[in-house]
C-alpha atoms as a PDB file:
ATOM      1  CA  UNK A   1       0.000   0.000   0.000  1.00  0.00           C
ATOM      2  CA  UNK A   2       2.681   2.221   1.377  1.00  0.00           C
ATOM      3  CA  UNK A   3       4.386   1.941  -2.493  1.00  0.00           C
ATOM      4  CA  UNK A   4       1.172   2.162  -4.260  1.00  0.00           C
ATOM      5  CA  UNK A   5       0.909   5.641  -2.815  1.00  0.00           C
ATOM      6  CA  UNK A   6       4.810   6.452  -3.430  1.00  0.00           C
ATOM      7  CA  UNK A   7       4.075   5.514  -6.770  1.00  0.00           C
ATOM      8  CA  UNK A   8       0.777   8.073  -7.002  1.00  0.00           C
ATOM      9  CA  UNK A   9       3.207  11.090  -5.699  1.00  0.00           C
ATOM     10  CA  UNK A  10       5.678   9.816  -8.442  1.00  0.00           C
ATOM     11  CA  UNK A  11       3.149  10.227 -11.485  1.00  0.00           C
ATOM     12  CA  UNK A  12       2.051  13.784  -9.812  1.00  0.00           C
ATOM     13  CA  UNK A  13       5.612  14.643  -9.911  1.00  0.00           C
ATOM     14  CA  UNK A  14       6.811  13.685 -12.606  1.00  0.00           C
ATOM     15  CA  UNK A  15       4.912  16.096 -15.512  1.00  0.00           C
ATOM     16  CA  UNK A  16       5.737  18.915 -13.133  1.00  0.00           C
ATOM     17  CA  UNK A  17       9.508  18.182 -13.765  1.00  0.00           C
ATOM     18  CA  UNK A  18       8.334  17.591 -17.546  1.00  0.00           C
ATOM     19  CA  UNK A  19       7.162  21.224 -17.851  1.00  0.00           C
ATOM     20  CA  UNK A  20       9.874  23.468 -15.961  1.00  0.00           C
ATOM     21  CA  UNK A  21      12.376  20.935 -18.318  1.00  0.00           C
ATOM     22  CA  UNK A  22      10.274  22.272 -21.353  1.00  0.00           C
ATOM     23  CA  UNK A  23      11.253  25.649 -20.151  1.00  0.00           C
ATOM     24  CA  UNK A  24      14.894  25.213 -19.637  1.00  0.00           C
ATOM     25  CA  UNK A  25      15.124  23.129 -23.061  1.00  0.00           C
ATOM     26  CA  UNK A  26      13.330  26.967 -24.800  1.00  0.00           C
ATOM     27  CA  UNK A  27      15.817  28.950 -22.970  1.00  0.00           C
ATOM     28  CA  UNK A  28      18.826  26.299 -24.140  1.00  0.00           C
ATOM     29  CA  UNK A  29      17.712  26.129 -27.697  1.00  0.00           C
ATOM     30  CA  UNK A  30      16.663  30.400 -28.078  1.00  0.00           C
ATOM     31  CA  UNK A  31      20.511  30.481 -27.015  1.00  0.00           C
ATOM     32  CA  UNK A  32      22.702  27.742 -28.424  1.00  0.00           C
ATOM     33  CA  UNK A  33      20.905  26.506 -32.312  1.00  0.00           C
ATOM     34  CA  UNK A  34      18.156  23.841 -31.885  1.00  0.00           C
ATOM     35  CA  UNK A  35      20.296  21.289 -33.643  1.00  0.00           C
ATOM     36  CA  UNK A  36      23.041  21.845 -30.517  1.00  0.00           C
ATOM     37  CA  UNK A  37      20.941  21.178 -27.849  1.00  0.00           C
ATOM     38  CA  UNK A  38      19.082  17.974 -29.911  1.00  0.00           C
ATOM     39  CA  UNK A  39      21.901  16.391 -30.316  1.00  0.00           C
ATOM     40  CA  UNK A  40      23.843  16.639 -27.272  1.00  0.00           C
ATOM     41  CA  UNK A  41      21.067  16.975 -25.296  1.00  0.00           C
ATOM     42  CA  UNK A  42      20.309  13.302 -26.711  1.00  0.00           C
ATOM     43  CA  UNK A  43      23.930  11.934 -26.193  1.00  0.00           C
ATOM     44  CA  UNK A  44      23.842  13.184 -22.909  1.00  0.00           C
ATOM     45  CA  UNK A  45      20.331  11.685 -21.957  1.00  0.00           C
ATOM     46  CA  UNK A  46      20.936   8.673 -24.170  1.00  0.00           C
ATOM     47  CA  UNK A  47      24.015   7.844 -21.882  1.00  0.00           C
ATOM     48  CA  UNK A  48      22.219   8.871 -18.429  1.00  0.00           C
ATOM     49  CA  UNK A  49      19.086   6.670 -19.759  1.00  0.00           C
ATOM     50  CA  UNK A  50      21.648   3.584 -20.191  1.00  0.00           C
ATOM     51  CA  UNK A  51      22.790   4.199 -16.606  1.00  0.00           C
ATOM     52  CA  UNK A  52      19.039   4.384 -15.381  1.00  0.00           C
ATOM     53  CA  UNK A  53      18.425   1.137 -17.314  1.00  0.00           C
ATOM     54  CA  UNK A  54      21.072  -0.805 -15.479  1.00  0.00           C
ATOM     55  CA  UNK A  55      19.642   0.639 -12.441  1.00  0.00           C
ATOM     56  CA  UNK A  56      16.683  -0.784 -13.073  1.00  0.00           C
ATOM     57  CA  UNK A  57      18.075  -3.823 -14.651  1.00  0.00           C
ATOM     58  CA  UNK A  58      17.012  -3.918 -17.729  1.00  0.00           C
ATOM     59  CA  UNK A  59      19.109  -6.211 -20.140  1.00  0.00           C
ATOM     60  CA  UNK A  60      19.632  -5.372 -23.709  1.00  0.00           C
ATOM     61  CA  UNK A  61      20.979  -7.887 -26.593  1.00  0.00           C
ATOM     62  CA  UNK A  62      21.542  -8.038 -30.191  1.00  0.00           C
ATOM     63  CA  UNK A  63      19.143 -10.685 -30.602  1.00  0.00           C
ATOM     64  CA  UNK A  64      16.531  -8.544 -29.569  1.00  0.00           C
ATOM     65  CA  UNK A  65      17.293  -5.387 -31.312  1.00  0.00           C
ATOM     66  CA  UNK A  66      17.507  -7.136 -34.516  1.00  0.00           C
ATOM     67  CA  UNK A  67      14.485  -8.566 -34.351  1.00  0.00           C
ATOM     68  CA  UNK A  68      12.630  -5.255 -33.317  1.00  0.00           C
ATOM     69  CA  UNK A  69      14.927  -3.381 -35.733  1.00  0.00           C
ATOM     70  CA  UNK A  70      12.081  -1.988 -37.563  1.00  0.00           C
ATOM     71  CA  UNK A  71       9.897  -0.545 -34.978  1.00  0.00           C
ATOM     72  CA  UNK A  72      13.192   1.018 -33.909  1.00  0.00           C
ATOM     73  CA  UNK A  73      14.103   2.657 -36.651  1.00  0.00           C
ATOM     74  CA  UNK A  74       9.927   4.087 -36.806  1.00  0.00           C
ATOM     75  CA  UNK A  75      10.789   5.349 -33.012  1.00  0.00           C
ATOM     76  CA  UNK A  76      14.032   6.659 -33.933  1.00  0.00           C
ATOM     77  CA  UNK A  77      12.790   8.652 -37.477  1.00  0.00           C
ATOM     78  CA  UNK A  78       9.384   9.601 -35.793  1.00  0.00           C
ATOM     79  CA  UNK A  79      10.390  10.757 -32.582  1.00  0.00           C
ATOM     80  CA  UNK A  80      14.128  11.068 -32.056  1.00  0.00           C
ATOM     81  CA  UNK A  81      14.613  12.557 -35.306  1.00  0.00           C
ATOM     82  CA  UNK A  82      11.911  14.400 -36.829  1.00  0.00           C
ATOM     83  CA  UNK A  83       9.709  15.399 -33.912  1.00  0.00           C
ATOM     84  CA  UNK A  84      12.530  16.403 -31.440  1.00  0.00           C
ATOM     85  CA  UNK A  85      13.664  18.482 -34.604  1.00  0.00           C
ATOM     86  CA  UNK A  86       9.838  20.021 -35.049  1.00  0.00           C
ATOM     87  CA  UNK A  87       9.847  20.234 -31.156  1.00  0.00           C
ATOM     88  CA  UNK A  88      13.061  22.084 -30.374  1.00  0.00           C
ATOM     89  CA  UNK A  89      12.797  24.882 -33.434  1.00  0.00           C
ATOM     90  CA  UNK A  90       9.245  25.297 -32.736  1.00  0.00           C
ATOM     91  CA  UNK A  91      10.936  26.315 -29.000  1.00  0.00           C
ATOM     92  CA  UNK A  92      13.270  28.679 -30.462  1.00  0.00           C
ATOM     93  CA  UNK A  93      10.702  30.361 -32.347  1.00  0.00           C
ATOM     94  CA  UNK A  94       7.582  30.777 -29.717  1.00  0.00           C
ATOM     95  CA  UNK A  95       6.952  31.426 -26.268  1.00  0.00           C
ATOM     96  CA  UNK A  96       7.403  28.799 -24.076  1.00  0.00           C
ATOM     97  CA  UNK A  97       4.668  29.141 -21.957  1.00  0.00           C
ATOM     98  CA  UNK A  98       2.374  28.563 -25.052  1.00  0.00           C
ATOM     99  CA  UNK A  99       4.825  25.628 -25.798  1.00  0.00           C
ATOM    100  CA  UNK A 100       3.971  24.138 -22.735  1.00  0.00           C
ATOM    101  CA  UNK A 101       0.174  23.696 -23.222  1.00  0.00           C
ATOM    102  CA  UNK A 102       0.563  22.757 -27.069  1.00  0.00           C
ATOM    103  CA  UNK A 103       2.367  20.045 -25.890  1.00  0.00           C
ATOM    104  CA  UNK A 104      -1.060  19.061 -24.861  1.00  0.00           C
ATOM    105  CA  UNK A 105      -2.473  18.170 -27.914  1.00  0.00           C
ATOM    106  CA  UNK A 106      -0.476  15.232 -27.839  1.00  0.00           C
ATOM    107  CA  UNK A 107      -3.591  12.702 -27.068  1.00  0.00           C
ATOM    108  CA  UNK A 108      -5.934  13.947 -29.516  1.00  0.00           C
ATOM    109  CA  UNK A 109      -3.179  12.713 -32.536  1.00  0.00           C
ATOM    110  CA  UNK A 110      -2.998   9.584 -30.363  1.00  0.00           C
ATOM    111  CA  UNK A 111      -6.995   9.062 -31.082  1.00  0.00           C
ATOM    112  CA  UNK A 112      -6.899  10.338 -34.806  1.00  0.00           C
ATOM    113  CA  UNK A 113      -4.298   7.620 -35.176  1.00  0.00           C
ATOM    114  CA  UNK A 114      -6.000   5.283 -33.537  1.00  0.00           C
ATOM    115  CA  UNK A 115      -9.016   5.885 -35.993  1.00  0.00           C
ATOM    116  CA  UNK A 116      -6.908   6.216 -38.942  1.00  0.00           C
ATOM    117  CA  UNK A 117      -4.564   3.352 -39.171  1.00  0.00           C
ATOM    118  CA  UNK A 118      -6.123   1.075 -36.627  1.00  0.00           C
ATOM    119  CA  UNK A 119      -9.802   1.235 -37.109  1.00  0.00           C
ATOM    120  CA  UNK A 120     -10.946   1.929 -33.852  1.00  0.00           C
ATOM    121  CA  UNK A 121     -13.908   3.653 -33.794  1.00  0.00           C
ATOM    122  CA  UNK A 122     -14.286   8.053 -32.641  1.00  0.00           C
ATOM    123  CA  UNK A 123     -17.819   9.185 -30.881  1.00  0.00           C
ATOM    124  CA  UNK A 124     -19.245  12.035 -32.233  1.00  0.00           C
ATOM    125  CA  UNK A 125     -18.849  13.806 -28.536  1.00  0.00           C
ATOM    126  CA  UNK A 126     -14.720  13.284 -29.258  1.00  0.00           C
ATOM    127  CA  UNK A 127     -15.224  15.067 -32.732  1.00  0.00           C
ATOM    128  CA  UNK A 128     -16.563  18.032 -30.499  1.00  0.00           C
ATOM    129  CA  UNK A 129     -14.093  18.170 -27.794  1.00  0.00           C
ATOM    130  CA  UNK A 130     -11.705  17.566 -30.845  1.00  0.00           C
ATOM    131  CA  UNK A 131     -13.240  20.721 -32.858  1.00  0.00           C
ATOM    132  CA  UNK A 132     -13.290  22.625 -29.383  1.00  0.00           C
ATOM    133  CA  UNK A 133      -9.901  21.848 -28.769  1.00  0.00           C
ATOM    134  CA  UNK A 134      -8.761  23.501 -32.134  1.00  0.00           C
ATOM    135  CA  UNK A 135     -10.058  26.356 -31.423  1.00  0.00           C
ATOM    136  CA  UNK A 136      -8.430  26.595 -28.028  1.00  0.00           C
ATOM    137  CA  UNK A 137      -4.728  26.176 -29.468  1.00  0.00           C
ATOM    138  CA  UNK A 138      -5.855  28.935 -32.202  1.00  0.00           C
ATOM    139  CA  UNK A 139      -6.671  31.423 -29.596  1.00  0.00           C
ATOM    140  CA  UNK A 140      -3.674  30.391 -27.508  1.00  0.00           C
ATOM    141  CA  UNK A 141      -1.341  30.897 -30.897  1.00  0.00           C
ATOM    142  CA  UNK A 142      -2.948  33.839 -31.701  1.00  0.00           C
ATOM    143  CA  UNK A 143      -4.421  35.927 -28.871  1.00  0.00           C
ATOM    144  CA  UNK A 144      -7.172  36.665 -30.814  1.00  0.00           C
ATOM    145  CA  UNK A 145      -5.558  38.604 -33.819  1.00  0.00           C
ATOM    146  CA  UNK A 146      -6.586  35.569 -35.966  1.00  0.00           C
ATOM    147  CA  UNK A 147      -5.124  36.927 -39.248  1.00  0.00           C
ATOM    148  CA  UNK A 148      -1.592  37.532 -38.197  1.00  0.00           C
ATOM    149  CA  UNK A 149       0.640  34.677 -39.581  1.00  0.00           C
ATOM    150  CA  UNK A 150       4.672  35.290 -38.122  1.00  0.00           C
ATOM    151  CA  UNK A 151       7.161  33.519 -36.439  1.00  0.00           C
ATOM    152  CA  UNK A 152       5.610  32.788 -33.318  1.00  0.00           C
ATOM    153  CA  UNK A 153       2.590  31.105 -35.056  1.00  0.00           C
ATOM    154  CA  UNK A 154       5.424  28.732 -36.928  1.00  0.00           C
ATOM    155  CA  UNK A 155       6.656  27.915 -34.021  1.00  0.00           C
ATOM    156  CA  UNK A 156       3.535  26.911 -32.961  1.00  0.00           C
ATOM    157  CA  UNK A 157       2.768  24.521 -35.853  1.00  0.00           C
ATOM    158  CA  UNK A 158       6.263  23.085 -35.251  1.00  0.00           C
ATOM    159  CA  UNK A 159       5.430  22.000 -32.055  1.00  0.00           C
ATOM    160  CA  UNK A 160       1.741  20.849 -32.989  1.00  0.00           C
ATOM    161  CA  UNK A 161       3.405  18.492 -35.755  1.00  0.00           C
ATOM    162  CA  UNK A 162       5.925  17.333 -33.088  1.00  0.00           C
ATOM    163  CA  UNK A 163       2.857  16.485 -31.083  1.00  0.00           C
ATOM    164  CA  UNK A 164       1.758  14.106 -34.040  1.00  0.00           C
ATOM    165  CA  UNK A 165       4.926  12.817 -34.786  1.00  0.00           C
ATOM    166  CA  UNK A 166       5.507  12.136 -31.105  1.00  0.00           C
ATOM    167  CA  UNK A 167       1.844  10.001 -31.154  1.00  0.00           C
ATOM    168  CA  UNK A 168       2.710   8.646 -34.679  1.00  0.00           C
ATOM    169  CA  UNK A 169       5.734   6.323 -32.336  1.00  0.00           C
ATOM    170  CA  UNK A 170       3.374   5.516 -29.241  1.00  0.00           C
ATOM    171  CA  UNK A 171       2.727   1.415 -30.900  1.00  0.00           C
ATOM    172  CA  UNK A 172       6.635   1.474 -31.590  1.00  0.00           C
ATOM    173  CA  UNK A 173       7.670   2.304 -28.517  1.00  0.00           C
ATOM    174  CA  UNK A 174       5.582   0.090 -26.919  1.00  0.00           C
ATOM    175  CA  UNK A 175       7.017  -3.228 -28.570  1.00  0.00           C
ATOM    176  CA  UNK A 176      10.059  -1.701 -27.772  1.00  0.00           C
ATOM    177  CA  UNK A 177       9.501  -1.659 -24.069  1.00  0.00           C
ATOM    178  CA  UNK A 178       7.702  -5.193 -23.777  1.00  0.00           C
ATOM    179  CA  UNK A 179      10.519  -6.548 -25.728  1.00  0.00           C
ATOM    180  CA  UNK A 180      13.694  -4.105 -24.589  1.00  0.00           C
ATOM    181  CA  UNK A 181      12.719  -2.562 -21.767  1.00  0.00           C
ATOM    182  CA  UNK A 182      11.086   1.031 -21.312  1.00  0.00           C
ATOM    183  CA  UNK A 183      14.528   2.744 -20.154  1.00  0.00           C
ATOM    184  CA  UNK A 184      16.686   1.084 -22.703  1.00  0.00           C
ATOM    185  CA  UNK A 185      14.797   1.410 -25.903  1.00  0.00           C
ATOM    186  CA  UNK A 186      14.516   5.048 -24.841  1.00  0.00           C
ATOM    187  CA  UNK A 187      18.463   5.168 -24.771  1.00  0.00           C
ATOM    188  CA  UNK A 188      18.802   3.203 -27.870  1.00  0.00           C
ATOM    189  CA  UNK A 189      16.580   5.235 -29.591  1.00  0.00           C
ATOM    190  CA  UNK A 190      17.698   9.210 -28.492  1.00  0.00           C
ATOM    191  CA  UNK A 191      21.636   7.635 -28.884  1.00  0.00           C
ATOM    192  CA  UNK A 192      21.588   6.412 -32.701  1.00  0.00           C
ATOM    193  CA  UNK A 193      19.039   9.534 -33.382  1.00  0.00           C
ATOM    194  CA  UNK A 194      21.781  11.802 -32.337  1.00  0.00           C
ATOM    195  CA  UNK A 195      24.220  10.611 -33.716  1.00  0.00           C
ATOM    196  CA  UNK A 196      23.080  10.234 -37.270  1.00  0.00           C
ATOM    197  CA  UNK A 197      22.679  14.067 -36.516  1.00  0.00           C
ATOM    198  CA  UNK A 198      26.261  14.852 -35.261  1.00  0.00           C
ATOM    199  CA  UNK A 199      27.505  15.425 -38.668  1.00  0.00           C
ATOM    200  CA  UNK A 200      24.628  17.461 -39.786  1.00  0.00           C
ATOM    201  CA  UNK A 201      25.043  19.462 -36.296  1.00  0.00           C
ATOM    202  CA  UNK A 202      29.181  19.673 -37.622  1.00  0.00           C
ATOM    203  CA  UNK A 203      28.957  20.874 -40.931  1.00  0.00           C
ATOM    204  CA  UNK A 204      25.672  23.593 -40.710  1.00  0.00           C
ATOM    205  CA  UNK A 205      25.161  24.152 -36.749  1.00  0.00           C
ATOM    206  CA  UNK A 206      28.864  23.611 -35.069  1.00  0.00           C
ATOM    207  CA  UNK A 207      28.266  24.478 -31.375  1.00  0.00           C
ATOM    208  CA  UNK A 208      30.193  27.312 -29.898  1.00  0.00           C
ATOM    209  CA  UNK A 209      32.989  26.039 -27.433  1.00  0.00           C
ATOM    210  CA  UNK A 210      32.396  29.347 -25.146  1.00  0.00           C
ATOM    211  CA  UNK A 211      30.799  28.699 -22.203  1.00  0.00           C
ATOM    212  CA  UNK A 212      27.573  30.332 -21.729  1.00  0.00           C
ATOM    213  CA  UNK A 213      23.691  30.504 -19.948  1.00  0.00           C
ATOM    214  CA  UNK A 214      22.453  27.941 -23.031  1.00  0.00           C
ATOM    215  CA  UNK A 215      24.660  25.249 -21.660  1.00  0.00           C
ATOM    216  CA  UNK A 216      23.326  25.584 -18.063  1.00  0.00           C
ATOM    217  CA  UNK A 217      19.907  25.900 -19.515  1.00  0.00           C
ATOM    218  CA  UNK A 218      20.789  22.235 -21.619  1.00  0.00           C
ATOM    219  CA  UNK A 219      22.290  20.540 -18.365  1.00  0.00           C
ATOM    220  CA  UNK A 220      19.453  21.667 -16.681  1.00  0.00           C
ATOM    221  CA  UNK A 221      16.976  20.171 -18.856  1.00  0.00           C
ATOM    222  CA  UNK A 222      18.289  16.890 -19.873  1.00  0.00           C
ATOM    223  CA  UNK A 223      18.927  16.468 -15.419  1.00  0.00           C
ATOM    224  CA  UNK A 224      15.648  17.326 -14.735  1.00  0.00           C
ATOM    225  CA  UNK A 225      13.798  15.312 -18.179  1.00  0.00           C
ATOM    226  CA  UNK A 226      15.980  12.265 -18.516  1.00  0.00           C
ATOM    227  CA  UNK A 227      17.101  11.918 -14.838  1.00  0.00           C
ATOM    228  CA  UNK A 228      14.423  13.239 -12.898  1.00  0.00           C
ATOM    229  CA  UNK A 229      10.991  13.159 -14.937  1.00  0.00           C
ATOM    230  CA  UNK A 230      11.783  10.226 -17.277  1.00  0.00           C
ATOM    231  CA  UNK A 231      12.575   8.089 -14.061  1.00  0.00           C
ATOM    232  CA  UNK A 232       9.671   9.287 -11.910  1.00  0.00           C
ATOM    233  CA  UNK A 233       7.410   8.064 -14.904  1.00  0.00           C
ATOM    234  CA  UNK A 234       8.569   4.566 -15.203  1.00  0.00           C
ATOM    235  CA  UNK A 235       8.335   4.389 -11.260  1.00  0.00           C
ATOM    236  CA  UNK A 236       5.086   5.607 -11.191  1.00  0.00           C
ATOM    237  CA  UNK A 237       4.110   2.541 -13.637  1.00  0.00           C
ATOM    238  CA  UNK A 238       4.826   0.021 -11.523  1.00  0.00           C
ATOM    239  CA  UNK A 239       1.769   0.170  -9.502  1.00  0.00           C
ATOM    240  CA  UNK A 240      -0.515   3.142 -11.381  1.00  0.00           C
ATOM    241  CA  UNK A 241      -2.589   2.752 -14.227  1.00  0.00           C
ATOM    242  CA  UNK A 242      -1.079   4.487 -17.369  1.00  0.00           C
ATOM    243  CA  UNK A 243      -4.297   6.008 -18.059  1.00  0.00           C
ATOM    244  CA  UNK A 244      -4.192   7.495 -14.799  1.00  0.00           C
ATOM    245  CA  UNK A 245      -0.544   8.767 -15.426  1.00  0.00           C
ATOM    246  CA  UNK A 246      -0.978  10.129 -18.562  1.00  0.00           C
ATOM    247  CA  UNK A 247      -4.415  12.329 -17.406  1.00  0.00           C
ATOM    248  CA  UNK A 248      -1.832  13.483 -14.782  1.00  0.00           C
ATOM    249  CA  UNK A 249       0.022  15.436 -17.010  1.00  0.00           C
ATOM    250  CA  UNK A 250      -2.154  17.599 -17.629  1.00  0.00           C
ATOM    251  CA  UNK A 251      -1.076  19.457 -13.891  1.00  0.00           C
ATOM    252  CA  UNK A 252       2.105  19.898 -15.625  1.00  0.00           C
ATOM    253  CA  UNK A 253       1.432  23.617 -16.998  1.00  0.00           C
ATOM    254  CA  UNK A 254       0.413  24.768 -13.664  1.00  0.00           C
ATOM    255  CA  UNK A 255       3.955  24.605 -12.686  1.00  0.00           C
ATOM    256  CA  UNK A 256       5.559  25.155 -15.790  1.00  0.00           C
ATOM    257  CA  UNK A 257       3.768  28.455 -16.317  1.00  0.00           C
ATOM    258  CA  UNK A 258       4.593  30.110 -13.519  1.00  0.00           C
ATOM    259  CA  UNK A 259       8.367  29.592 -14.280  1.00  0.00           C
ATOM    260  CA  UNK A 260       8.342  30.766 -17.523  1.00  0.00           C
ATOM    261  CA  UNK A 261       7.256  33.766 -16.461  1.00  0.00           C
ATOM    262  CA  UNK A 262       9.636  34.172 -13.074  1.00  0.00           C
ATOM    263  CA  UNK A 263      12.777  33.153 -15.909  1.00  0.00           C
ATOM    264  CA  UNK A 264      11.592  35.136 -18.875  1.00  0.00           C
ATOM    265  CA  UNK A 265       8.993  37.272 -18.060  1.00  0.00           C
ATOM    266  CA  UNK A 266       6.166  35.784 -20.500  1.00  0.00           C
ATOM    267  CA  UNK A 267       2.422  36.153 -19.756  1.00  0.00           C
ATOM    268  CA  UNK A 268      -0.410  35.275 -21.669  1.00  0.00           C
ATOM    269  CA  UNK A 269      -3.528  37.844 -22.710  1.00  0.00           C
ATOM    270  CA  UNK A 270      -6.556  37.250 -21.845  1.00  0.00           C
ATOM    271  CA  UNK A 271      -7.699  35.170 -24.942  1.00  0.00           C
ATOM    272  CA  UNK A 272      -4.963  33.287 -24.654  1.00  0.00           C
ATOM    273  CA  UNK A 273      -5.663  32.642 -20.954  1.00  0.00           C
ATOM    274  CA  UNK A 274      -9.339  31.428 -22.077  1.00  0.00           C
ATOM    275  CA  UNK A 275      -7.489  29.178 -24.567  1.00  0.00           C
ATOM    276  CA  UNK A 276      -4.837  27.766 -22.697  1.00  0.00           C
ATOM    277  CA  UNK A 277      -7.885  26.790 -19.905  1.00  0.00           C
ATOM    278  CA  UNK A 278      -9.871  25.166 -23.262  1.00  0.00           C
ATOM    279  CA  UNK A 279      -7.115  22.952 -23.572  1.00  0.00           C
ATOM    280  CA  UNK A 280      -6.393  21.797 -20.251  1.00  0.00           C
ATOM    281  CA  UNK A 281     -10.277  21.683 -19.778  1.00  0.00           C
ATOM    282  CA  UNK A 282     -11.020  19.295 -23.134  1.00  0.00           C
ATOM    283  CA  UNK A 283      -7.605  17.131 -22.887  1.00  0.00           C
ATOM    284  CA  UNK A 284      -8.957  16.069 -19.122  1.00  0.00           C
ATOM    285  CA  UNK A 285     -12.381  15.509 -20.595  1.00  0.00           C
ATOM    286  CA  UNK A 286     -10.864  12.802 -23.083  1.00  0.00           C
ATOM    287  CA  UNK A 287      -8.942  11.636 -20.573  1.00  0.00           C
ATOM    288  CA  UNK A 288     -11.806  10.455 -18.319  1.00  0.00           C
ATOM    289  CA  UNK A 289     -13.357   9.110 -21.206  1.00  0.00           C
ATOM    290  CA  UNK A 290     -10.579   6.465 -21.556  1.00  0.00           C
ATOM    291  CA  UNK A 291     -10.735   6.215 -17.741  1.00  0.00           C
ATOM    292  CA  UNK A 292     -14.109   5.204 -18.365  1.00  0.00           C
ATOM    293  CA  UNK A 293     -13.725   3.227 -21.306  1.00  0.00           C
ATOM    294  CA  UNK A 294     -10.733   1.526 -18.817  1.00  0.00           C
ATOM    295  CA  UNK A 295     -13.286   0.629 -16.003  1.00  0.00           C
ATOM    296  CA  UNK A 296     -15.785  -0.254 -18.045  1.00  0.00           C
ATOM    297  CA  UNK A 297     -16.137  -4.259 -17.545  1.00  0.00           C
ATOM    298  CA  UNK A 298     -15.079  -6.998 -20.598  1.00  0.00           C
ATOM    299  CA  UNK A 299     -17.652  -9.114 -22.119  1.00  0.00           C
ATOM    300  CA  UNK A 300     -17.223 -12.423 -21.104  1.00  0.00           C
ATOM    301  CA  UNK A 301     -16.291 -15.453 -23.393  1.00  0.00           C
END
């Protein structure tokens, strides 16, 4: 019992760590280029994750990365790759507090690929919160000016295609950790992602060797995302639901907010107040809906 709770104050825990990390990781990659703090950021985490992984004694062989070699290569193009790319320019280009609750939207591409690719069927209420939803992230991108396109709105779309490309490796991942282990396909995958970007990072986006705020800002995030969130997850798994974690996360922005505006002053107007709350509000709506749909009792056989 004692553990079960322990567990509980993990999954609380850890999307607060997630958000502030999210901040850092905007400061880190407004400073140093987006490429930079990718691709150390993921040799860095890739080699903390591998420590974590022994910690938790996970064993790895080459027997069973060959034979899962193609859903890691999805999770490595998908979300290593491309949507930590999308992710971390979208960062350099928008306010991170907005960042924060885009990140959000992550759930809803879960359930459009759900419907897409594996027929599983939508309700007509999810097409609404869906539809509501929308128009929450446009009035958080915006603030209401709805016809002004500029940098700031890019960045947004950057992150909101990370957000799909992020769902697109949920099924991937998954094999990966039944077959792997959580920890270590994690490592595996943020390692050989970063490094088929260290040349790329050489040639066009070669880090400068001067010590300055974006490298306390990248140490900052990949201690407090790969060492402190990522391993407060898995803990919390042992014992919680991952329904129940994942609806969790949605406290993260309550945190997050606050320090991206103590660290770099950013607010939010008033529409983008009443959007930001749309978010939260219809993300924890579909979120008790699968709690629901988790409860709800099998037919029998």
């Amino acid at each position: 019992m004692i553990s079960n709770y322990s567990d509980l104050i993990f999954a609380i825990a850890s999307p607060f760590f997630s958000s502030v990390a999210t901040v850092f990781k905007s400061g880190a990659a407004k400073t140093l280029s987006p490429l930079t703090v990718v691709v150390i950021g993921g040799l860095i985490g890739g080699v903390l994750l591998f420590l974590l992984s022994k910690a938790f004694k996970e064993k790895i062989t080459l027997n069973k990365v060959k034979l899962h070699i193609r859903s890691l290569s999805a999770l490595v193009i998908f979300r290593t790759i491309l949507g930590e790319l999308f992710f971390t320019y979208g960062l350099s280009q928008t306010d991170v507090i907005k960042a924060i609750f885009f990140t959000k939207v992550e759930p809803y591409f879960v359930l459009l690929i759900g419907v897409l690719f594996l027929r599983e069927k939508i309700k007509l209420h999810h097409l609404f919160l869906l539809t509501i939803h929308l128009g929450g992230a446009i009035l958080l991108s915006t603030g209401g000016s709805i016809g002004q396109v500029g940098r700031a709105q890019i960045g947004d779309l950057f992150i909101i295609i990370a957000m799909a490309l992020f769902a697109s490796s949920y099924n991937y991942g998954k094999k990966l950790a039944h077959s792997i282990g959580s920890i270590s396909s994690n490592a595996l995958a943020m390692l050989i992602g970063s490094l088929i970007l260290l040349p790329f990072m050489i040639l066009f986006s070669p880090p400068s060797l001067s010590w300055n705020i974006g490298w306390v800002y990248l140490l900052l995030y990949v201690i407090l995302f790969n060492v402190i969130a990522l391993t407060l997850w898995f803990a919390s798994l042992r014992s919680v639901r991952g329904w129940m974690v994942s609806a969790l996360r949605y406290i993260g922005p309550v945190l997050g907010a606050p320090v991206a505006y103590s660290l770099f002053g950013e607010t939010l107007n008033i529409a983008q107040i009443f959007g930001a709350v749309v978010i939260i509000s219809t993300s924890f709506l579909i979120a008790r809906e699968h709690l629901k749909g988790s409860l709800r009792p099998s037919p029998q056989t």
